[in-house]
Each structure stands twice: as structure tokens, then as C-alpha cells.
PDB file of N, CA and C in Angstrom:
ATOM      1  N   UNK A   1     -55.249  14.725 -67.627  1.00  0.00           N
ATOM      2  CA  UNK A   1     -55.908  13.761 -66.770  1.00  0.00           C
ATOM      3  C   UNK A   1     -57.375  13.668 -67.184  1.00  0.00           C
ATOM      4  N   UNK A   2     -57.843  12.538 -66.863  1.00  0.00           N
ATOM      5  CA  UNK A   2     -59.122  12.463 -67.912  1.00  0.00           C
ATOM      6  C   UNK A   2     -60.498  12.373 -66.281  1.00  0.00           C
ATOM      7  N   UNK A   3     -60.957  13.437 -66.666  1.00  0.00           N
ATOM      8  CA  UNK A   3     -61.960  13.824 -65.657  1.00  0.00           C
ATOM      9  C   UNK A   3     -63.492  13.045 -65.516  1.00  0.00           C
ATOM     10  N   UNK A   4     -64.506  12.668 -65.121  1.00  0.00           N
ATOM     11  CA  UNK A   4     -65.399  11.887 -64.726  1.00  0.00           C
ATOM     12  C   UNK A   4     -66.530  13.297 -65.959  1.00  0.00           C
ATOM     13  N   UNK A   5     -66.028  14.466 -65.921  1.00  0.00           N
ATOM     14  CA  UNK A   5     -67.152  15.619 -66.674  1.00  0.00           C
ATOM     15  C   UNK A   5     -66.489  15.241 -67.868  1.00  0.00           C
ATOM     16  N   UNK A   6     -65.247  14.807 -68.387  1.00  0.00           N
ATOM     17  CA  UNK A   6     -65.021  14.641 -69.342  1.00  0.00           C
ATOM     18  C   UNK A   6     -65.316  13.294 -70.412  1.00  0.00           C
ATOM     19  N   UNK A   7     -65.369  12.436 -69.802  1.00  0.00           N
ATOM     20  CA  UNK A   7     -65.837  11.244 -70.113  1.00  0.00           C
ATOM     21  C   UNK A   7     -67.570  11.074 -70.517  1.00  0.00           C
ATOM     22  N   UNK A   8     -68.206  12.061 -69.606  1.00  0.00           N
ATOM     23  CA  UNK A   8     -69.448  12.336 -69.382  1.00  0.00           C
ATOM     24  C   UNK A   8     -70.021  13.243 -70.828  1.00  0.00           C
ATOM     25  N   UNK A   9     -68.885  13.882 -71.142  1.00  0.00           N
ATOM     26  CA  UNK A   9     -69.322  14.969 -72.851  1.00  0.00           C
ATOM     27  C   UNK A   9     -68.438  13.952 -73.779  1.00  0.00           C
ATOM     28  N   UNK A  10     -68.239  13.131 -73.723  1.00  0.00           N
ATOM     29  CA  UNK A  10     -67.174  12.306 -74.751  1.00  0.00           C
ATOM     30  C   UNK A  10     -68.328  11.061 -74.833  1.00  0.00           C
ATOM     31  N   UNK A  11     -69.324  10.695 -74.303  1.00  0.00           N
ATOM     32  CA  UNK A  11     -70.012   9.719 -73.919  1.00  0.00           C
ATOM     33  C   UNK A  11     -71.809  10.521 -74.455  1.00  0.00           C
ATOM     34  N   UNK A  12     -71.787  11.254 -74.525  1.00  0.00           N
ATOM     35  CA  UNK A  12     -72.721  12.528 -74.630  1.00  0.00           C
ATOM     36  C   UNK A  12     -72.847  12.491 -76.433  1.00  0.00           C
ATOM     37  N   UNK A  13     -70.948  12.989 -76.804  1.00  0.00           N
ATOM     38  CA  UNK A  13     -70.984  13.153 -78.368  1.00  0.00           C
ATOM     39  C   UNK A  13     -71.302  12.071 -79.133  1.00  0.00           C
ATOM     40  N   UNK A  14     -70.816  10.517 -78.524  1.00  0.00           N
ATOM     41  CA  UNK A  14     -70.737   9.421 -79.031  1.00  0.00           C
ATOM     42  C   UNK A  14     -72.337   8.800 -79.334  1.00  0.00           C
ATOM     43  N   UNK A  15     -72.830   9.292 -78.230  1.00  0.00           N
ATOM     44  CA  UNK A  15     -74.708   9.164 -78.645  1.00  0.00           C
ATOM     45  C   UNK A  15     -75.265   9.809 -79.824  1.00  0.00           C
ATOM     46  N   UNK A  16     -75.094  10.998 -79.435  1.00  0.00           N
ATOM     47  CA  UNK A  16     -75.086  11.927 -80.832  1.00  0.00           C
ATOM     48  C   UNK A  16     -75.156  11.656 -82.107  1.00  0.00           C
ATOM     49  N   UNK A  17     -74.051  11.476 -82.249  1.00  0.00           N
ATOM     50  CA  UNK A  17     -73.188  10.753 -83.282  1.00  0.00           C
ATOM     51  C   UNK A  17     -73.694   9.493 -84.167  1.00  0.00           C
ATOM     52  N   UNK A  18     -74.089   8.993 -82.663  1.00  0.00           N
ATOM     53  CA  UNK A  18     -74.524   7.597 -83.338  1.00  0.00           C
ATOM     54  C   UNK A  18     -76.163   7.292 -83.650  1.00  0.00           C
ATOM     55  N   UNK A  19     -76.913   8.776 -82.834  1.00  0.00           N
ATOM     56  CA  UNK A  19     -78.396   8.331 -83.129  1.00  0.00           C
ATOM     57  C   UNK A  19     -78.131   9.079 -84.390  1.00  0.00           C
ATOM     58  N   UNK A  20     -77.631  10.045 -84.832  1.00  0.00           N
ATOM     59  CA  UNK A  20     -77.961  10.355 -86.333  1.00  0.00           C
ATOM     60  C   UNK A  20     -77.716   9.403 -87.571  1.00  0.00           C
ATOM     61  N   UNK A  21     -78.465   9.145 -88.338  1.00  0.00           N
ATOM     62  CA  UNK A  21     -78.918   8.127 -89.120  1.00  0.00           C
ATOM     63  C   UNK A  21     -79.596   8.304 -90.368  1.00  0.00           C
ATOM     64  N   UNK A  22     -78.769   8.256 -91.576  1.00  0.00           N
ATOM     65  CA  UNK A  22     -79.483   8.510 -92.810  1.00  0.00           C
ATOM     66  C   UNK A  22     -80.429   7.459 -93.462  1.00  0.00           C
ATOM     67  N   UNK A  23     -81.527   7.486 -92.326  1.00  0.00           N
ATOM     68  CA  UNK A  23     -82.181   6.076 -93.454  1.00  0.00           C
ATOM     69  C   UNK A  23     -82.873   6.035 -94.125  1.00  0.00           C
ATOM     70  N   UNK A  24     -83.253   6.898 -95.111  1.00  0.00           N
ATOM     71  CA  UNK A  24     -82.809   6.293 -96.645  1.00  0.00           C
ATOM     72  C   UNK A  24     -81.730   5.874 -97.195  1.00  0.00           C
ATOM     73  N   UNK A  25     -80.762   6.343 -96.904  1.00  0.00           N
ATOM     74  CA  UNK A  25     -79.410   6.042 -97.005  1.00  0.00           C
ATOM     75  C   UNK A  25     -79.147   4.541 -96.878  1.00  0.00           C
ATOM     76  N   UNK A  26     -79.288   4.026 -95.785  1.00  0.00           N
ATOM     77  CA  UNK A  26     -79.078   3.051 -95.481  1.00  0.00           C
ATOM     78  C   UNK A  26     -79.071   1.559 -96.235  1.00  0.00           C
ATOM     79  N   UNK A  27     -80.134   1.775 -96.825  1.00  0.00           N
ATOM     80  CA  UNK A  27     -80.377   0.813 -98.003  1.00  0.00           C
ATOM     81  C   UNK A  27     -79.392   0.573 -99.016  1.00  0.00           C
ATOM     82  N   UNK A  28     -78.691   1.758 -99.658  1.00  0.00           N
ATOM     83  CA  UNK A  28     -77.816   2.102-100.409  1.00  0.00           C
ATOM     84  C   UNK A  28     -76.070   1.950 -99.908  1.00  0.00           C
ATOM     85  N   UNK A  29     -76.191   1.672 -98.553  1.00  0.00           N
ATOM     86  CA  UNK A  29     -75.021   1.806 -97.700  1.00  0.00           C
ATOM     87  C   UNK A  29     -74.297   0.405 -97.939  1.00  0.00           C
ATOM     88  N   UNK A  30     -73.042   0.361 -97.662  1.00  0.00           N
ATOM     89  CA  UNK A  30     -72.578  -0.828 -97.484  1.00  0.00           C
ATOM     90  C   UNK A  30     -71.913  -0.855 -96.176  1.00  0.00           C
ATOM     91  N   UNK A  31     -72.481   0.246 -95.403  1.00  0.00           N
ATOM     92  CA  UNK A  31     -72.091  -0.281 -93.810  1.00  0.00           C
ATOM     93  C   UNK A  31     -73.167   0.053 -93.141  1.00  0.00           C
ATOM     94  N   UNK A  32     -73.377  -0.673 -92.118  1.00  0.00           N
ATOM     95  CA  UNK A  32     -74.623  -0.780 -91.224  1.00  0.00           C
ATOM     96  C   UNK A  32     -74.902   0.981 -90.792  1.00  0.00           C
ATOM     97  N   UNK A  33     -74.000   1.940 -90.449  1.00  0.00           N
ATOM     98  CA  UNK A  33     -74.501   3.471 -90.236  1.00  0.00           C
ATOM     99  C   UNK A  33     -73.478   4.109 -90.740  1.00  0.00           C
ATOM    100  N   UNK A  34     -73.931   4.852 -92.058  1.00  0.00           N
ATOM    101  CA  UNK A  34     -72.988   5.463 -92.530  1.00  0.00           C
ATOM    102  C   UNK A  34     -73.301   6.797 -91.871  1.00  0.00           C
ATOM    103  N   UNK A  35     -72.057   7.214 -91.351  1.00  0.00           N
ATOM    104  CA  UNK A  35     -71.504   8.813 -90.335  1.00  0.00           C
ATOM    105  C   UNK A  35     -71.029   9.252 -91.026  1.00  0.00           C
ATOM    106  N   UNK A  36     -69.934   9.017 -91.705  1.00  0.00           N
ATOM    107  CA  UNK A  36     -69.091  10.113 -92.739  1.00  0.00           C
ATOM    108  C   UNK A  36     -69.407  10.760 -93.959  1.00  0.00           C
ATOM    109  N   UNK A  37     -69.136  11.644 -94.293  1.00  0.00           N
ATOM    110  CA  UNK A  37     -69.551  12.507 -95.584  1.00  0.00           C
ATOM    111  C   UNK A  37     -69.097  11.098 -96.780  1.00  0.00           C
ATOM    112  N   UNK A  38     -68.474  10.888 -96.757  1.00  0.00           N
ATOM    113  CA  UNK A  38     -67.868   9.292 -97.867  1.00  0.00           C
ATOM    114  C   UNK A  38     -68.788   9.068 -97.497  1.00  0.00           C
ATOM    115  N   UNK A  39     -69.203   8.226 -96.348  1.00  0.00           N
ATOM    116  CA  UNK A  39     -70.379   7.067 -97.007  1.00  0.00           C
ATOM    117  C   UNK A  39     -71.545   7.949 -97.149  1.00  0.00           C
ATOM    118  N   UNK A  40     -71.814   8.557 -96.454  1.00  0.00           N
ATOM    119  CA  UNK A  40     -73.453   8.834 -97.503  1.00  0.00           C
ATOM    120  C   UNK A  40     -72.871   9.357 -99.060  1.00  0.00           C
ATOM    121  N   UNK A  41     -71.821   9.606 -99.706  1.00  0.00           N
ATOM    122  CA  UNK A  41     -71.816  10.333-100.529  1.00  0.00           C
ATOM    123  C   UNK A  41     -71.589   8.185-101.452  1.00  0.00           C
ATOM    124  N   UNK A  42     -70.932   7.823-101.082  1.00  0.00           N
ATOM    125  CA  UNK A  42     -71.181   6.366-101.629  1.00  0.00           C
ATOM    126  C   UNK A  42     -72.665   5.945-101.832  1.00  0.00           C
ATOM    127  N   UNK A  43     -73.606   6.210-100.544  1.00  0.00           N
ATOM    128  CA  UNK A  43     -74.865   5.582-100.502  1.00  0.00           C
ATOM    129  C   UNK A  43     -75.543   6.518-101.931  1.00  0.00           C
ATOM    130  N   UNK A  44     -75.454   7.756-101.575  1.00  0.00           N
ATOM    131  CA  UNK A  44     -75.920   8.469-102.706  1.00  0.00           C
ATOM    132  C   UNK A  44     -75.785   8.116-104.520  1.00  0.00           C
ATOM    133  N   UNK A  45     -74.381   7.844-104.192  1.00  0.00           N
ATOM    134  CA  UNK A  45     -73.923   7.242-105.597  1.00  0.00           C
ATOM    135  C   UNK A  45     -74.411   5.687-106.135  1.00  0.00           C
ATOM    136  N   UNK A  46     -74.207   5.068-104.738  1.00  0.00           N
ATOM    137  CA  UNK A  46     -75.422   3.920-105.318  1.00  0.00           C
ATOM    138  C   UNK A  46     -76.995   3.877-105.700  1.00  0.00           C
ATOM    139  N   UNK A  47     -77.265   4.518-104.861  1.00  0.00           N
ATOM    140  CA  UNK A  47     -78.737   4.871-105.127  1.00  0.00           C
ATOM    141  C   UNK A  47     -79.393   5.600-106.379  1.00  0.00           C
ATOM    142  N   UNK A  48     -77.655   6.470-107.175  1.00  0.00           N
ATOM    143  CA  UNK A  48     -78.648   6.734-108.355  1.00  0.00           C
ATOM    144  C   UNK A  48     -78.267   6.178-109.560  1.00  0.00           C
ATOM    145  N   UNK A  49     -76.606   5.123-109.466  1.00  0.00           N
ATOM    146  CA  UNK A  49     -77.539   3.929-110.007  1.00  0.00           C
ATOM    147  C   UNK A  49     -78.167   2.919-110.100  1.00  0.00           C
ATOM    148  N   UNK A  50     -78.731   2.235-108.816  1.00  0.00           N
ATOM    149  CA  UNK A  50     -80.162   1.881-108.805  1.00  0.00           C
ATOM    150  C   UNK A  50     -80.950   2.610-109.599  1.00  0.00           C
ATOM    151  N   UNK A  51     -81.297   4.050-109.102  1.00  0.00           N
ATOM    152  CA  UNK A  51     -82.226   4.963-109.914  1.00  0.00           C
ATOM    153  C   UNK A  51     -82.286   4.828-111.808  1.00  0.00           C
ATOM    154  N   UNK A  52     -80.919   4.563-112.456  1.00  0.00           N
ATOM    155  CA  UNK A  52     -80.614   4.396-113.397  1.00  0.00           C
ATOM    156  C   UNK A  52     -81.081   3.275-114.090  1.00  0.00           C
ATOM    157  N   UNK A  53     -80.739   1.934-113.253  1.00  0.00           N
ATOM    158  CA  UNK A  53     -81.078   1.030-113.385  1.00  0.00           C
ATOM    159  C   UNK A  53     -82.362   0.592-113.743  1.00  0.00           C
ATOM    160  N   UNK A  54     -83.066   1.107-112.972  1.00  0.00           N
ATOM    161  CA  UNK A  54     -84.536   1.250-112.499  1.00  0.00           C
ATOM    162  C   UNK A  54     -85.346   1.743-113.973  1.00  0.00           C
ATOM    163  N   UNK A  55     -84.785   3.109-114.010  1.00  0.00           N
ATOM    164  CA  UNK A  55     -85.419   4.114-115.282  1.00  0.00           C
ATOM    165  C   UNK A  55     -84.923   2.889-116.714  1.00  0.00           C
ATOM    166  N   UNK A  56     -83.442   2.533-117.125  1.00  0.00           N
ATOM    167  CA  UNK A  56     -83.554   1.288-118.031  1.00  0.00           C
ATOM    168  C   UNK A  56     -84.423   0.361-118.506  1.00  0.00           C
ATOM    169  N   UNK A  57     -84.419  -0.283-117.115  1.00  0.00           N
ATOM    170  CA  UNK A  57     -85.610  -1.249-117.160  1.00  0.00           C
ATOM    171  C   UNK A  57     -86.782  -1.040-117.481  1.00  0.00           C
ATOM    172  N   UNK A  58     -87.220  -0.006-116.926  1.00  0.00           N
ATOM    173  CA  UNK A  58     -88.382   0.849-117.727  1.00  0.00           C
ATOM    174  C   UNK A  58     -88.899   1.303-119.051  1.00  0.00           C
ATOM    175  N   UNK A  59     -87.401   1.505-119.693  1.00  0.00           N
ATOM    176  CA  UNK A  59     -87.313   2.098-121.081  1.00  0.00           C
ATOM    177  C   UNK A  59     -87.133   0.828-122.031  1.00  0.00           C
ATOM    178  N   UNK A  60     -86.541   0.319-121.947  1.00  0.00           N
ATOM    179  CA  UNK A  60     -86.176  -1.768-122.294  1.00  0.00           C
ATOM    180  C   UNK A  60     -87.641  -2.003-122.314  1.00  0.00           C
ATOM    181  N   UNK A  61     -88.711  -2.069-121.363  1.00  0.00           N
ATOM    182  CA  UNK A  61     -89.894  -2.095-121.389  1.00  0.00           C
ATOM    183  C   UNK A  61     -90.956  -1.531-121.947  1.00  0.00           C
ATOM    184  N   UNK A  62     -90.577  -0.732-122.194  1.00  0.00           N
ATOM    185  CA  UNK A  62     -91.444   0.320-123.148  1.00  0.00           C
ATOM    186  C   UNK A  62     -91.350   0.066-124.533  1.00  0.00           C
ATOM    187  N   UNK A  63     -89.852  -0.344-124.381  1.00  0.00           N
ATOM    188  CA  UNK A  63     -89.757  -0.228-126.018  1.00  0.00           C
ATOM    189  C   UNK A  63     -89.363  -1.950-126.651  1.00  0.00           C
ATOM    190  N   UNK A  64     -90.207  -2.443-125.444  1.00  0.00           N
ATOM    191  CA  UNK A  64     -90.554  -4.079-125.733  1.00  0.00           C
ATOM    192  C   UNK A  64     -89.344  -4.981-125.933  1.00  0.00           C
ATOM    193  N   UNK A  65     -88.299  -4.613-125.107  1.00  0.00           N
ATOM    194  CA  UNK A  65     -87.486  -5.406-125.078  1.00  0.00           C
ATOM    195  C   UNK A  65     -87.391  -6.156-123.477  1.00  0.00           C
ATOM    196  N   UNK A  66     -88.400  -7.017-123.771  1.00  0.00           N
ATOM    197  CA  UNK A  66     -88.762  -7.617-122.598  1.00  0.00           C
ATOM    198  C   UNK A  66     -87.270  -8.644-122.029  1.00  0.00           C
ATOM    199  N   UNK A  67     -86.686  -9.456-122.435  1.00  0.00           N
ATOM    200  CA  UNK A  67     -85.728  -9.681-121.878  1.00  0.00           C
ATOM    201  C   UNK A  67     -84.399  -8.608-121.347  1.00  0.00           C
ATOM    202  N   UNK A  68     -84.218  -7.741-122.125  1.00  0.00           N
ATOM    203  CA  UNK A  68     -83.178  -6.755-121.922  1.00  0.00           C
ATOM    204  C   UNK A  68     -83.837  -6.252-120.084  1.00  0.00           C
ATOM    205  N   UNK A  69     -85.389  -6.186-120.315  1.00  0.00           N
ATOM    206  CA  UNK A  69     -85.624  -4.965-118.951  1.00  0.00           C
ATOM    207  C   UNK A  69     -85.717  -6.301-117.772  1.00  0.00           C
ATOM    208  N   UNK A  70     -85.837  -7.630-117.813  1.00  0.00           N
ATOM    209  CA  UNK A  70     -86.081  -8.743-116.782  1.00  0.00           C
ATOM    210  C   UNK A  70     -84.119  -8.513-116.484  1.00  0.00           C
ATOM    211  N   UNK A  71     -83.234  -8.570-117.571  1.00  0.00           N
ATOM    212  CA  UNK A  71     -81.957  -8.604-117.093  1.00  0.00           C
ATOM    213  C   UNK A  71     -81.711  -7.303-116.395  1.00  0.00           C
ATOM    214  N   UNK A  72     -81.802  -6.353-116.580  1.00  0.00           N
ATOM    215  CA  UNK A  72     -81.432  -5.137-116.032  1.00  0.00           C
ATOM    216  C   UNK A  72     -82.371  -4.792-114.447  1.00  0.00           C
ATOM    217  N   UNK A  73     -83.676  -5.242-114.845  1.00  0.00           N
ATOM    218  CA  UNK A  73     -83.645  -5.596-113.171  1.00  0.00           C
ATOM    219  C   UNK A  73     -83.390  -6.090-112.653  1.00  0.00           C
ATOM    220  N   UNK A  74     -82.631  -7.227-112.906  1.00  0.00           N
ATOM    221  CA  UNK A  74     -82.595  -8.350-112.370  1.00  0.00           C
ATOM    222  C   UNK A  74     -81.033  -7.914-111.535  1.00  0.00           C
ATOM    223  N   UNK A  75     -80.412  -7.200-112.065  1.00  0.00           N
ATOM    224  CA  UNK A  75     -79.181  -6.783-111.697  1.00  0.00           C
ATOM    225  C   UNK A  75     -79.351  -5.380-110.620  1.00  0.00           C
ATOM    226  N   UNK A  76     -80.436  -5.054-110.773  1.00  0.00           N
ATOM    227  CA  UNK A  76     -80.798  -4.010-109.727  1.00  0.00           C
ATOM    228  C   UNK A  76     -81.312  -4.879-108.263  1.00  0.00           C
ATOM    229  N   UNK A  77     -81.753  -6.182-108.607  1.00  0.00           N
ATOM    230  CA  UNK A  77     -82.339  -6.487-107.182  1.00  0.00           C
ATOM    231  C   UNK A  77     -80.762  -7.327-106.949  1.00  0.00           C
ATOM    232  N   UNK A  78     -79.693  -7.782-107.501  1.00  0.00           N
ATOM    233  CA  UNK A  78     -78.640  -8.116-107.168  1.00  0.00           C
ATOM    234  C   UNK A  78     -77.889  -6.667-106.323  1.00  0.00           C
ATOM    235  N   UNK A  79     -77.948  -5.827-106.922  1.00  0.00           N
ATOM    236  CA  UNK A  79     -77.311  -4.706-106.329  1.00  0.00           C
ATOM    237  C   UNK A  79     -77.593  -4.242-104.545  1.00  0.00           C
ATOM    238  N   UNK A  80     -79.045  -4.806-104.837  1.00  0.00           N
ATOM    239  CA  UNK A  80     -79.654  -4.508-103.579  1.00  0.00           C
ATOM    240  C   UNK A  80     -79.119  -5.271-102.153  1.00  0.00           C
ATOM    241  N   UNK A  81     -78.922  -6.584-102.729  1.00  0.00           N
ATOM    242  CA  UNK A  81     -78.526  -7.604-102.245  1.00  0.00           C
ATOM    243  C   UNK A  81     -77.529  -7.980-101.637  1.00  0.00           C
ATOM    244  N   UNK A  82     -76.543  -7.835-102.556  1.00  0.00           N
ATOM    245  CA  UNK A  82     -74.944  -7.226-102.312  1.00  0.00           C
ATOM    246  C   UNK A  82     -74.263  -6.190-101.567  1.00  0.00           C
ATOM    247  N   UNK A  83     -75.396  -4.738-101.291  1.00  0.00           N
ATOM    248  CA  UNK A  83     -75.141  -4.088-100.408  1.00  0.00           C
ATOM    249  C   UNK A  83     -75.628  -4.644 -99.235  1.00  0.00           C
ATOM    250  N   UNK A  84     -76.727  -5.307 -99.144  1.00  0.00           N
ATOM    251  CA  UNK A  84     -77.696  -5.726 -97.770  1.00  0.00           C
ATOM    252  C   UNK A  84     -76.245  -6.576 -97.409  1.00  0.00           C
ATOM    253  N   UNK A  85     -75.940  -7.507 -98.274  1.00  0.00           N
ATOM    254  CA  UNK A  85     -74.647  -8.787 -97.765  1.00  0.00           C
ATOM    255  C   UNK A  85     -73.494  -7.988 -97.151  1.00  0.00           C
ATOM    256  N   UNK A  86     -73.148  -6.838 -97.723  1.00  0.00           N
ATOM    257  CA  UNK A  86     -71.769  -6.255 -97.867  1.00  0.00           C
ATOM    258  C   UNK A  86     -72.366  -5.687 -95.921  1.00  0.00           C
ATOM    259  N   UNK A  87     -73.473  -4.609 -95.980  1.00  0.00           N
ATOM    260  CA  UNK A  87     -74.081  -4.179 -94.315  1.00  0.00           C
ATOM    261  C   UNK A  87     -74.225  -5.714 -93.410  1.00  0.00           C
ATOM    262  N   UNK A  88     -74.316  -6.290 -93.593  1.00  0.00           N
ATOM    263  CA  UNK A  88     -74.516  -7.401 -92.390  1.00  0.00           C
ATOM    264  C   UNK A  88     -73.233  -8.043 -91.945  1.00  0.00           C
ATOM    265  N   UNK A  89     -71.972  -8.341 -93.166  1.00  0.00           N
ATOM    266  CA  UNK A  89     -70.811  -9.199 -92.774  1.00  0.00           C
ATOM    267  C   UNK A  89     -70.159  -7.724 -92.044  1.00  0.00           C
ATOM    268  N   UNK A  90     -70.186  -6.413 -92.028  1.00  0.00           N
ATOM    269  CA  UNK A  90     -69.587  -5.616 -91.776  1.00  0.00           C
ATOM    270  C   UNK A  90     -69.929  -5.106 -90.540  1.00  0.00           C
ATOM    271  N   UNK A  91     -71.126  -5.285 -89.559  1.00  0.00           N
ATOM    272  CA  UNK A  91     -72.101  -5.395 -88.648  1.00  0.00           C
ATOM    273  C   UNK A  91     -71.696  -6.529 -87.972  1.00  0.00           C
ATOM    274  N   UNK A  92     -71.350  -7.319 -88.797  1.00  0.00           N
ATOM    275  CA  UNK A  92     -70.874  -9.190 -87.644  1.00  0.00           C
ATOM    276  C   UNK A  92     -69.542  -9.091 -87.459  1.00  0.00           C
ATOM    277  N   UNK A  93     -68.543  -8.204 -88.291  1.00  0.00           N
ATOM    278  CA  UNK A  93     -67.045  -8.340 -87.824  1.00  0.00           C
ATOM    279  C   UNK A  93     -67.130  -7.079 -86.472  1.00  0.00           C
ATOM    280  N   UNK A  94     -67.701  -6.185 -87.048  1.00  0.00           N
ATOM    281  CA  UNK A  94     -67.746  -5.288 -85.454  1.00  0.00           C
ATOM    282  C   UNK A  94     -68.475  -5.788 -84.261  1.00  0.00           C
ATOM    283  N   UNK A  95     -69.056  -6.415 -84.145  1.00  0.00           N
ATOM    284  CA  UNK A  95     -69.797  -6.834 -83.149  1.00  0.00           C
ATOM    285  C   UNK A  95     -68.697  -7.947 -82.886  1.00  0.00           C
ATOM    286  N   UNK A  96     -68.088  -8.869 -83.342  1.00  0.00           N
ATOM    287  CA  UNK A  96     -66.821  -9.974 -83.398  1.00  0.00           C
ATOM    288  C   UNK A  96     -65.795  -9.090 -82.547  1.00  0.00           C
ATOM    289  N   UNK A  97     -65.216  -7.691 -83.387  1.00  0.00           N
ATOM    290  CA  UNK A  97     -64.187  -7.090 -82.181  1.00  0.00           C
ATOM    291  C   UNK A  97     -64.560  -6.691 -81.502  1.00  0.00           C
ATOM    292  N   UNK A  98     -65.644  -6.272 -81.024  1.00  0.00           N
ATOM    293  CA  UNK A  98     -66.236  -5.434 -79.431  1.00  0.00           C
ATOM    294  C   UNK A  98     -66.153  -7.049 -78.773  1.00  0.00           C
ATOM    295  N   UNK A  99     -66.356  -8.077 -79.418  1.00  0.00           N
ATOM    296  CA  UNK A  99     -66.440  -8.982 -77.942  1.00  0.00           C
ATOM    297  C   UNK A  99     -64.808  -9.807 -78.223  1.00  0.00           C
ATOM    298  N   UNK A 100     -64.377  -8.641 -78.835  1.00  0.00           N
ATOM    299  CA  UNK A 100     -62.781  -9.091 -78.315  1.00  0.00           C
ATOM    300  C   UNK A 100     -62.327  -8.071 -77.321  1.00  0.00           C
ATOM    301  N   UNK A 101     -62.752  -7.278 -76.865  1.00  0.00           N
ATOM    302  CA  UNK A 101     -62.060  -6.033 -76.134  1.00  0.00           C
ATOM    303  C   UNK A 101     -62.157  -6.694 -74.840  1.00  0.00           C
ATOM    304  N   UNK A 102     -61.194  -6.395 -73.960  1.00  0.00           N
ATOM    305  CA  UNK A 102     -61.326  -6.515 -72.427  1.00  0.00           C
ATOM    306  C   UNK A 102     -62.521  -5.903 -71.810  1.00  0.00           C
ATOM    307  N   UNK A 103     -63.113  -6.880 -70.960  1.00  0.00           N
ATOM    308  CA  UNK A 103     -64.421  -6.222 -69.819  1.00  0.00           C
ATOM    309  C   UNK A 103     -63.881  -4.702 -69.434  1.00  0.00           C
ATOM    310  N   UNK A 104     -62.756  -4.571 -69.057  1.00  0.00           N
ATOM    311  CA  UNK A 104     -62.239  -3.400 -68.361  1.00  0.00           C
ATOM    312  C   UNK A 104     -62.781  -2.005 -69.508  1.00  0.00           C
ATOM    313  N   UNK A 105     -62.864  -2.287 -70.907  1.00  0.00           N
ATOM    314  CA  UNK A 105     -62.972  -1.372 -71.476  1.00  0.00           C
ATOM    315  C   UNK A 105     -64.595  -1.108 -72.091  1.00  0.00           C
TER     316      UNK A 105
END
């Protein structure tokens, strides 16, 4: 039977839960709060290659291959982009099923 103290620590964890927040992470995320060991371990993996990306472009530059390092960033600020797109449509379908749920819930 589901108790009024129980609902009360189930409502307790769910705060919890949800104020923790990797943001740096976030940037790198392709969901609006990554909670699970997967996604930060995704965010992580994007982020170092961005990082990769980044250091390329750098080296392309150095070593005066000025178009090579405009393309290779250029694909790093796409990357950026694509995750920002991928966090927002994924943020608008959840917010879409919460206002499908019954008032009751």
C-alpha cells in the first residue's frame, strides 16, 4: 500500500536526482540532463572529439593549411549544433508527453 511517507521519500529522491547536473557535460549531451553513467560517458566521448577536432584545426593551421583547418572547424561548430538540435527536439517530445498524461497524475 503506498503510504503519504512514502510518496514523500520517492518525491524527495526524484529532486535529487534531478537537481544533479553535469554542466559541462551538457553541452556535449544530446539530452537536455544527462543522469545516467551512458550519457555522461557519451557527453564525455563527444567532448573529446570536439577536443580533437579543435587540436586539428590548430595543427592544419600551423602548418598553413588554411582551408583544411576553416573545414575541420567548421565541422566542430556543426557538431556543436547537432547536439544543441538533437537536446532541444528531445526536451520538446518530453514536455509533448507530460502534457499527454492525465491531470490525475
Amino acid at each position: 500500500m503506498i503510504t503519504r511517507s512514502k510518496l514523500v521519500e520517492q518525491l524527495r529522491e526524484y529532486q535529487i536526482r534531478s537537481q544533479q547536473k553535469f554542466s559541462p557535460l551538457t553541452v556535449f549531451s544530446s539530452k537536455p540532463n544527462p543522469t545516467s553513467r551512458y550519457d555522461v560517458a557519451v557527453a564525455i566521448i563527444w567532448a573529446l572529439v570536439f577536443t580533437m577536432l579543435v587540436v586539428s584545426s590548430y595543427l592544419a593551421l600551423h602548418f598553413k593549411h588554411f582551408r583544411l583547418s576553416v573545414f575541420i572547424f567548421c565541422l566542430g561548430v556543426f557538431l556543436l549544433l547537432r547536439l544543441r538540435i538533437s537536446r532541444h527536439t528531445l526536451a520538446r517530445r518530453s514536455r509533448e508527453r507530460k502534457m499527454l498524461l492525465p491531470l490525475s497524475m
